[in-house]
Protein backbone atom coordinates (compact mmCIF):
# COMPACT_ATOMS: atom_id res chain seq x y z
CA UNK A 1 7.21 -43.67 27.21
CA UNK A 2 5.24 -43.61 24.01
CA UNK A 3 1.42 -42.83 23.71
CA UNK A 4 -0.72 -46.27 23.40
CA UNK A 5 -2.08 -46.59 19.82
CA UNK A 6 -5.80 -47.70 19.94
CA UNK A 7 -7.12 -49.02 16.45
CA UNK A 8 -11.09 -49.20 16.16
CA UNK A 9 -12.21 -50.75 13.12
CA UNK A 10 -15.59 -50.29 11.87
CA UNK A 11 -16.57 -53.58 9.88
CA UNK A 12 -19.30 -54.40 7.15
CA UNK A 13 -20.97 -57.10 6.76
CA UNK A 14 -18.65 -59.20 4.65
CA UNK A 15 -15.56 -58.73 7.03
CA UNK A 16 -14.56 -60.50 9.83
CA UNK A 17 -11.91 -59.61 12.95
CA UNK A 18 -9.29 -62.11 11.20
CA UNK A 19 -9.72 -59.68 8.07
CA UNK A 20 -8.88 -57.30 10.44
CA UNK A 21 -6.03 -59.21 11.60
CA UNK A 22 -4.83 -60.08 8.00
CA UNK A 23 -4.79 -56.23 7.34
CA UNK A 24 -2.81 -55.24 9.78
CA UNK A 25 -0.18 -57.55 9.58
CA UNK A 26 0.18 -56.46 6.26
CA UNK A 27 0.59 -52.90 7.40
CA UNK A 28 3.10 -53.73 9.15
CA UNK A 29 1.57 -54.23 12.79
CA UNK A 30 0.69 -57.56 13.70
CA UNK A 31 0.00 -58.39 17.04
CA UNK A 32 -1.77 -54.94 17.37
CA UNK A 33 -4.42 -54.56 19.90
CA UNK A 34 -7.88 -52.97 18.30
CA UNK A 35 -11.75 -52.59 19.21
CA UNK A 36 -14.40 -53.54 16.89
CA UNK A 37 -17.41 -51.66 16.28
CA UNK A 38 -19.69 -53.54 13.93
CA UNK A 39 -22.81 -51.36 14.56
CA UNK A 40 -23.73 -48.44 13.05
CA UNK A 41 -23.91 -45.93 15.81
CA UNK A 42 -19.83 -45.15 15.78
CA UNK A 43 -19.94 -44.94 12.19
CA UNK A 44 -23.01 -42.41 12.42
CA UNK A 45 -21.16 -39.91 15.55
CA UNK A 46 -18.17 -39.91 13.35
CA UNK A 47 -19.46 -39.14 10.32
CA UNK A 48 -18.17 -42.12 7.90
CA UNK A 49 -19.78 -42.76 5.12
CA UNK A 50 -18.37 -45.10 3.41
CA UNK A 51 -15.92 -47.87 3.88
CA UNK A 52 -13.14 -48.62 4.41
CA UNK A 53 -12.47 -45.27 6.28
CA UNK A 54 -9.71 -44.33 8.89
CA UNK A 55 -9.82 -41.77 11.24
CA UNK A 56 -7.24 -40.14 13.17
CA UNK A 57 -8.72 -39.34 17.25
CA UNK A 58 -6.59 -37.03 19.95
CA UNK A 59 -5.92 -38.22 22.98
CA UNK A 60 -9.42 -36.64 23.79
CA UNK A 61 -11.73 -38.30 21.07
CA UNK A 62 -11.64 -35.51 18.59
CA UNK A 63 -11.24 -36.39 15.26
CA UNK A 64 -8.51 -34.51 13.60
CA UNK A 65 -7.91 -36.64 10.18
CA UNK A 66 -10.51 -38.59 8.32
CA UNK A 67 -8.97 -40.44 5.37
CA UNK A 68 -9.62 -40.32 1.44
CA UNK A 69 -10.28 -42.90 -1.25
CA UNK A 70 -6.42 -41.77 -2.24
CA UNK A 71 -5.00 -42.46 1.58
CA UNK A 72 -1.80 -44.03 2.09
CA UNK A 73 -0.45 -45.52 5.01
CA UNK A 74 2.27 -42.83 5.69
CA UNK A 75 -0.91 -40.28 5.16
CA UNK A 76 -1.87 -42.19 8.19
CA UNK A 77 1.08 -42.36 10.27
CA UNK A 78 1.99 -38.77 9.48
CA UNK A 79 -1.70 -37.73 10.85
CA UNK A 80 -1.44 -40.06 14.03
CA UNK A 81 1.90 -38.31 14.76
CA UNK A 82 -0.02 -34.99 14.38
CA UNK A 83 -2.59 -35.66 16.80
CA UNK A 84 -0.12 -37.22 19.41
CA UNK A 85 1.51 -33.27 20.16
């Protein structure tokens, strides 16, 4: 059985959870659950700065990869599958 992927998106202002939606069906996983965070505190106790921003968590909330303004999606995958081991 595979781990269970978690997505938490950190919003602005000017974004809804449709946008949020609309993004990830274009990255290829609609349907996927996800948390939204539209405070600041997350944002603050992880450290981002600036959006958008992904960040890669362990299966015990540490933060092992914190995208760039260069970031592609396989960047992503490639750190996810990192963190799963």
């Amino acid at each position: 059985m595979g781990a269970a992927l978690v997505l938490i998106g950190l919003l602005d202002g000017n974004e809804s959870t449709e946008d949020a939606r609309v993004a990830l069906a274009s990255w290829g996983v609609p349907g996927a659950s996800f948390l939204v965070d539209s405070g600041d505190a997350s944002r603050r106790e992880a450290g981002v700065r600036s959006l958008p921003t992904t960040l890669v968590l362990d299966a015990h909330g540490v933060v092992r990869w914190v995208s760039s303004a260069d970031s592609r999606a396989s960047d992503v995958v490639a750190a996810a599958q990192a963190a799963s081991h």
